[in-house]
N, C-alpha and C. Protein backbone atom coordinates (compact mmCIF):
# COMPACT_ATOMS: atom_id res chain seq x y z
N UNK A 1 5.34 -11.60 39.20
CA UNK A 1 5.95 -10.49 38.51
C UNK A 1 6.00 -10.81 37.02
N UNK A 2 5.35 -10.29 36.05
CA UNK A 2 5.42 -10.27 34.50
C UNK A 2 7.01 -10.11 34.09
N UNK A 3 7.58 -11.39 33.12
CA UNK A 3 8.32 -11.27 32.49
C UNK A 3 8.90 -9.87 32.08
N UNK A 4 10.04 -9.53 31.97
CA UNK A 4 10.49 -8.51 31.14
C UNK A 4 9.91 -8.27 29.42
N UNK A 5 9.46 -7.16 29.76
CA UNK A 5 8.93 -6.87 27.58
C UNK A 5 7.56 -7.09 27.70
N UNK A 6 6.64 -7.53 29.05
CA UNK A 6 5.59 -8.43 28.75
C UNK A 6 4.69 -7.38 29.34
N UNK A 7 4.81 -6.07 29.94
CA UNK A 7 4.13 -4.98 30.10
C UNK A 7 3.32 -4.40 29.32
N UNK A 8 2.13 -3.71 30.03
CA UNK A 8 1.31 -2.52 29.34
C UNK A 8 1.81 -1.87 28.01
N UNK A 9 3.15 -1.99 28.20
CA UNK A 9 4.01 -0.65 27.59
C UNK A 9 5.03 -1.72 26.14
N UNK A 10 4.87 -2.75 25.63
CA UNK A 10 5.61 -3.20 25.41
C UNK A 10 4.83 -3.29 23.84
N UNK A 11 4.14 -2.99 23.67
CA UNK A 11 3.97 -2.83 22.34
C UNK A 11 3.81 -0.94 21.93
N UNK A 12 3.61 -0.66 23.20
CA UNK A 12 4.11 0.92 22.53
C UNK A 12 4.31 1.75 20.81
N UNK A 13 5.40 1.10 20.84
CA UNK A 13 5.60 1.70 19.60
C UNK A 13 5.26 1.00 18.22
N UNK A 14 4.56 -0.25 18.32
CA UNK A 14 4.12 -0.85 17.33
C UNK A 14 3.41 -0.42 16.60
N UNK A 15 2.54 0.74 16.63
CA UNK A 15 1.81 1.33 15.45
C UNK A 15 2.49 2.14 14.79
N UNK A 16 3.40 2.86 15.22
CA UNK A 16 4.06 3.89 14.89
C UNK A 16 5.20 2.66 13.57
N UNK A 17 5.33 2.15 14.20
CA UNK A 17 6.62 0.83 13.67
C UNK A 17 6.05 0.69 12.35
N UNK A 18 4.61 0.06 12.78
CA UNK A 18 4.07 -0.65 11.30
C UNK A 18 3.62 0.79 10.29
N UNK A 19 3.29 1.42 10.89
CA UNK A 19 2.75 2.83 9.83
C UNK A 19 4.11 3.46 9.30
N UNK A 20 5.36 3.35 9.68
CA UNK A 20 6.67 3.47 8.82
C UNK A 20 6.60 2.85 7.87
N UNK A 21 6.50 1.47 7.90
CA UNK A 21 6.73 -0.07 7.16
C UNK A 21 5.83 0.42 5.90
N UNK A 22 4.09 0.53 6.57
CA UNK A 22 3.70 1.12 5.20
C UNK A 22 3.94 2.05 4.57
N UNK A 23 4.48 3.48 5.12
CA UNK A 23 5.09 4.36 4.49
C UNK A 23 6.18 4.25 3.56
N UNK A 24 6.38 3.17 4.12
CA UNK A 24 7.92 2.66 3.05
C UNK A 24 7.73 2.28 1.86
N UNK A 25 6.87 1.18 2.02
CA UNK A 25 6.02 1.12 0.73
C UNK A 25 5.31 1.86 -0.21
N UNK A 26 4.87 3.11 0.47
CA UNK A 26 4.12 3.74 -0.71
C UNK A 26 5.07 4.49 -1.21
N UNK A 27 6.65 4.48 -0.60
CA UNK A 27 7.67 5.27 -1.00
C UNK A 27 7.76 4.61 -2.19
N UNK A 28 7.92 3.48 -2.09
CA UNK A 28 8.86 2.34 -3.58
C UNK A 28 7.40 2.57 -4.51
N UNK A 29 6.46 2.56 -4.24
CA UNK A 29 5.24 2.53 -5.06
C UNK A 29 5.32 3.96 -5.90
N UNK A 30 5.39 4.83 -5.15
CA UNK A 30 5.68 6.30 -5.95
C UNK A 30 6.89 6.38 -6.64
N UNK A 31 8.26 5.91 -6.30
CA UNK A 31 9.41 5.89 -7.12
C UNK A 31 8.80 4.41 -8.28
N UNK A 32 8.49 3.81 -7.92
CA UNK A 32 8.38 2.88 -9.38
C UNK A 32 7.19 3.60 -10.26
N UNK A 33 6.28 4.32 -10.12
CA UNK A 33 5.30 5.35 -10.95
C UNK A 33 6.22 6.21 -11.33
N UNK A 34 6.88 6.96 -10.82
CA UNK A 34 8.08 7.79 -11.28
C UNK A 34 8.59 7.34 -12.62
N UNK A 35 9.42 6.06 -12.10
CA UNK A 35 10.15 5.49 -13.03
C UNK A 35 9.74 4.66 -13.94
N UNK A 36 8.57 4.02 -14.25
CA UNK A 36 8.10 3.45 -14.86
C UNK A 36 7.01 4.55 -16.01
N UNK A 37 6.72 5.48 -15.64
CA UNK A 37 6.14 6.28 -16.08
C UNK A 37 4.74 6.08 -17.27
N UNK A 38 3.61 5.30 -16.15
CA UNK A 38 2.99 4.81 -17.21
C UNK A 38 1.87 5.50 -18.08
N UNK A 39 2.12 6.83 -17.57
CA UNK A 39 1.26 8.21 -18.60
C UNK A 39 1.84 8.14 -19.60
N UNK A 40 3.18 7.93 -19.71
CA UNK A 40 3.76 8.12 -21.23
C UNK A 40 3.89 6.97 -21.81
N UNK A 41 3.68 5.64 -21.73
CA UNK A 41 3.30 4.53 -22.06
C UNK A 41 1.86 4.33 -22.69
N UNK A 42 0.93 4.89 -21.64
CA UNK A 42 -0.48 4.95 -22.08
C UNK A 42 -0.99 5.60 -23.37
N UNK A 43 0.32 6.54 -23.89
CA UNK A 43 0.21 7.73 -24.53
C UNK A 43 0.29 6.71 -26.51
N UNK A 44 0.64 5.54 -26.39
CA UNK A 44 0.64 4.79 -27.58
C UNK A 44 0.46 3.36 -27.35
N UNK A 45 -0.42 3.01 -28.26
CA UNK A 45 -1.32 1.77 -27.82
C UNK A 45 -0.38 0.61 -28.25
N UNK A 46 1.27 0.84 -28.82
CA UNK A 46 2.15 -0.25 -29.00
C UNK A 46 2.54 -0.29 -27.71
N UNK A 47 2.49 -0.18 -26.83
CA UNK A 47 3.48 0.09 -25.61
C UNK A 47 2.07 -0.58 -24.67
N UNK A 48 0.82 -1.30 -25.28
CA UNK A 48 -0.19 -1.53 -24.37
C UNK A 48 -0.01 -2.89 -22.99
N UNK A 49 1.15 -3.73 -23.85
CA UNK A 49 1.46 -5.11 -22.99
C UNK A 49 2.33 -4.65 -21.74
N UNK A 50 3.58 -3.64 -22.24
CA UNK A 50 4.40 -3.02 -21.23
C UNK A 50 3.07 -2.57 -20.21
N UNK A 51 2.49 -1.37 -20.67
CA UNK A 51 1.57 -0.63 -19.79
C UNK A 51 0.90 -1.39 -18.30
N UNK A 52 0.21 -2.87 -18.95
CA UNK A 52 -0.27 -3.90 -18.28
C UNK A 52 0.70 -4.23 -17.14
N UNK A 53 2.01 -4.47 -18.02
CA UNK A 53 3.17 -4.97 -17.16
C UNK A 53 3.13 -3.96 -15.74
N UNK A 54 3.01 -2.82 -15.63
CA UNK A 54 3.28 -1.73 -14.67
C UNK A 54 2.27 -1.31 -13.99
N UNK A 55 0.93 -1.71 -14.59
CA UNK A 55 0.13 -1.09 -13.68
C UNK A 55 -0.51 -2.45 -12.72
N UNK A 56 -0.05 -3.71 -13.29
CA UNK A 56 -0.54 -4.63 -12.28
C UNK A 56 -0.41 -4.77 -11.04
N UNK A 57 1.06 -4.53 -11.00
CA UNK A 57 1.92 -5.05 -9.75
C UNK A 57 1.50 -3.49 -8.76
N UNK A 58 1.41 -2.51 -9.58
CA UNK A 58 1.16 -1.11 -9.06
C UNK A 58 -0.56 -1.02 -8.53
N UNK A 59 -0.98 -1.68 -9.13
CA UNK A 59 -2.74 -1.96 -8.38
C UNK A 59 -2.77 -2.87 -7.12
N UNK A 60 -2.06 -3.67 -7.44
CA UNK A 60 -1.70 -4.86 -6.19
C UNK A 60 -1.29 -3.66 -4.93
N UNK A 61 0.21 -3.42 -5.65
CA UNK A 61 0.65 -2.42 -4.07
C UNK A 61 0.23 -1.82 -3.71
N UNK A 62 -1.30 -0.91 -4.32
CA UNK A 62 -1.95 -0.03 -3.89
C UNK A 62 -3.39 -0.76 -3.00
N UNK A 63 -3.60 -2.28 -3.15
CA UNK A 63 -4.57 -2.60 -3.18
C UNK A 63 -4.14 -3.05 -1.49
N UNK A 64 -2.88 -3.35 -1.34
CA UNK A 64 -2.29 -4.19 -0.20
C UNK A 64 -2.07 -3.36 0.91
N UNK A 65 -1.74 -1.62 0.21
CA UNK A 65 -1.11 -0.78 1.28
C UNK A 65 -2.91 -0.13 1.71
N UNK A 66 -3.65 -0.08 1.28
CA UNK A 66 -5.21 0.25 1.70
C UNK A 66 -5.80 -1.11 2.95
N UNK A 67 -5.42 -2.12 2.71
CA UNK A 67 -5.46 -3.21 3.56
C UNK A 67 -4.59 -3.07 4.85
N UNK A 68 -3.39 -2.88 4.75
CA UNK A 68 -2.12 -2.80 5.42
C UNK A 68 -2.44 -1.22 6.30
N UNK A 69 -3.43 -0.71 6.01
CA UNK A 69 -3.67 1.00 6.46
C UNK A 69 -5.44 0.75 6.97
N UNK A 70 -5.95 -0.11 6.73
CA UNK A 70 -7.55 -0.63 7.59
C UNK A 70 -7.27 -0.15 8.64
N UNK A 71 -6.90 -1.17 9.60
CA UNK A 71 -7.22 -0.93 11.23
C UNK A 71 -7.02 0.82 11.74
N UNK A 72 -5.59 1.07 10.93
CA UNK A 72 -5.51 2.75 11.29
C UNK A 72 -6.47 3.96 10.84
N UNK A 73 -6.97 3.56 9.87
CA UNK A 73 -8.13 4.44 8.77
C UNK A 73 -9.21 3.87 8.26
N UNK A 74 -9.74 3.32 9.42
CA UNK A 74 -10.69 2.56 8.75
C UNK A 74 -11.44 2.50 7.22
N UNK A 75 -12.11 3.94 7.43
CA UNK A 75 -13.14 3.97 6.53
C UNK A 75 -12.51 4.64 4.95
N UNK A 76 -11.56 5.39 5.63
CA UNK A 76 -10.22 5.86 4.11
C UNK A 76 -9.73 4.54 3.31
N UNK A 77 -9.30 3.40 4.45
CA UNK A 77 -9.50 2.03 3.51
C UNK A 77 -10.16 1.22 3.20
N UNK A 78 -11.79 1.36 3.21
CA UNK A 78 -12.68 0.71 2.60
C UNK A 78 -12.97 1.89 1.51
N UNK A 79 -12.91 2.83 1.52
CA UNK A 79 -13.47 3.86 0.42
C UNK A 79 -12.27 3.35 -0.68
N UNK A 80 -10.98 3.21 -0.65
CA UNK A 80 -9.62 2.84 -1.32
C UNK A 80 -10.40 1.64 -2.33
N UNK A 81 -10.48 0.60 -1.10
CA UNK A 81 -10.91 -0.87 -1.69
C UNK A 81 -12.62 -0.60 -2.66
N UNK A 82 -13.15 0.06 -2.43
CA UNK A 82 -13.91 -0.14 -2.96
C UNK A 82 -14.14 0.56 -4.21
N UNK A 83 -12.81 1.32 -4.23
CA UNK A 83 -12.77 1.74 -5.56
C UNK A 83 -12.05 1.05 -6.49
N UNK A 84 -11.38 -0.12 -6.10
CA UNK A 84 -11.44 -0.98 -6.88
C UNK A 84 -11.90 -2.41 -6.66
N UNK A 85 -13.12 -2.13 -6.37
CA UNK A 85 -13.48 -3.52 -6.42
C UNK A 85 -13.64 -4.82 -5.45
N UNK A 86 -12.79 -4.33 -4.68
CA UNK A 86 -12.18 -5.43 -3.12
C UNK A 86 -13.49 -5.56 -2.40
N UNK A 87 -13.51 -6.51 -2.04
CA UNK A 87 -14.39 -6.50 -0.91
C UNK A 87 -13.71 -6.13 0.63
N UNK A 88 -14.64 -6.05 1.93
CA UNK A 88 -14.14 -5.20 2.83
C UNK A 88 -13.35 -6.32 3.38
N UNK A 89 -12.11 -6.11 4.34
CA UNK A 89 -11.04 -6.89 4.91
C UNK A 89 -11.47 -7.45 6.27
């Protein structure tokens, strides 16, 4: 008799789980574009080191949540990655 949890059925909801998780993320990714607002930064070339500052970490999270979204979309996250550059995962 299989352990308890150790069924067919026991990862069930794990895609659904992890595709929240990334949703969550692209939540904080869109509120920090919000708030960081780097159109109006871009808009004067004194503000160019800040600019850098915001769009790094914001290429990363975009670069991680296209990775983190592969197995579900395959080919939506190689088209992502390869628009910037990534090689395939």
């Amino acid at each position: 008799m299989p352990a308890p949890g150790s069924g067919p059925g026991q990862w069930a909801g794990a895609p659904s789980a992890a595709l929240d998780a990334v949703w969550q993320g692209v939540r904080r990714l869109n509120r920090y574009v919000e708030e960081s607002a780097p159109w109006a930064l871009a808009k004067d070339d004194a503000n160019r080191a800040q600019l850098e500052t915001v769009l790094v970490p914001l290429i990363a999270g975009l670069r991680s949540t296209a990775l983190l979204l592969h197995p579900f979309i395959p080919v939506a996250g190689e088209k992502r990655l390869d628009t910037r550059g990534t090689p395939d995962p």
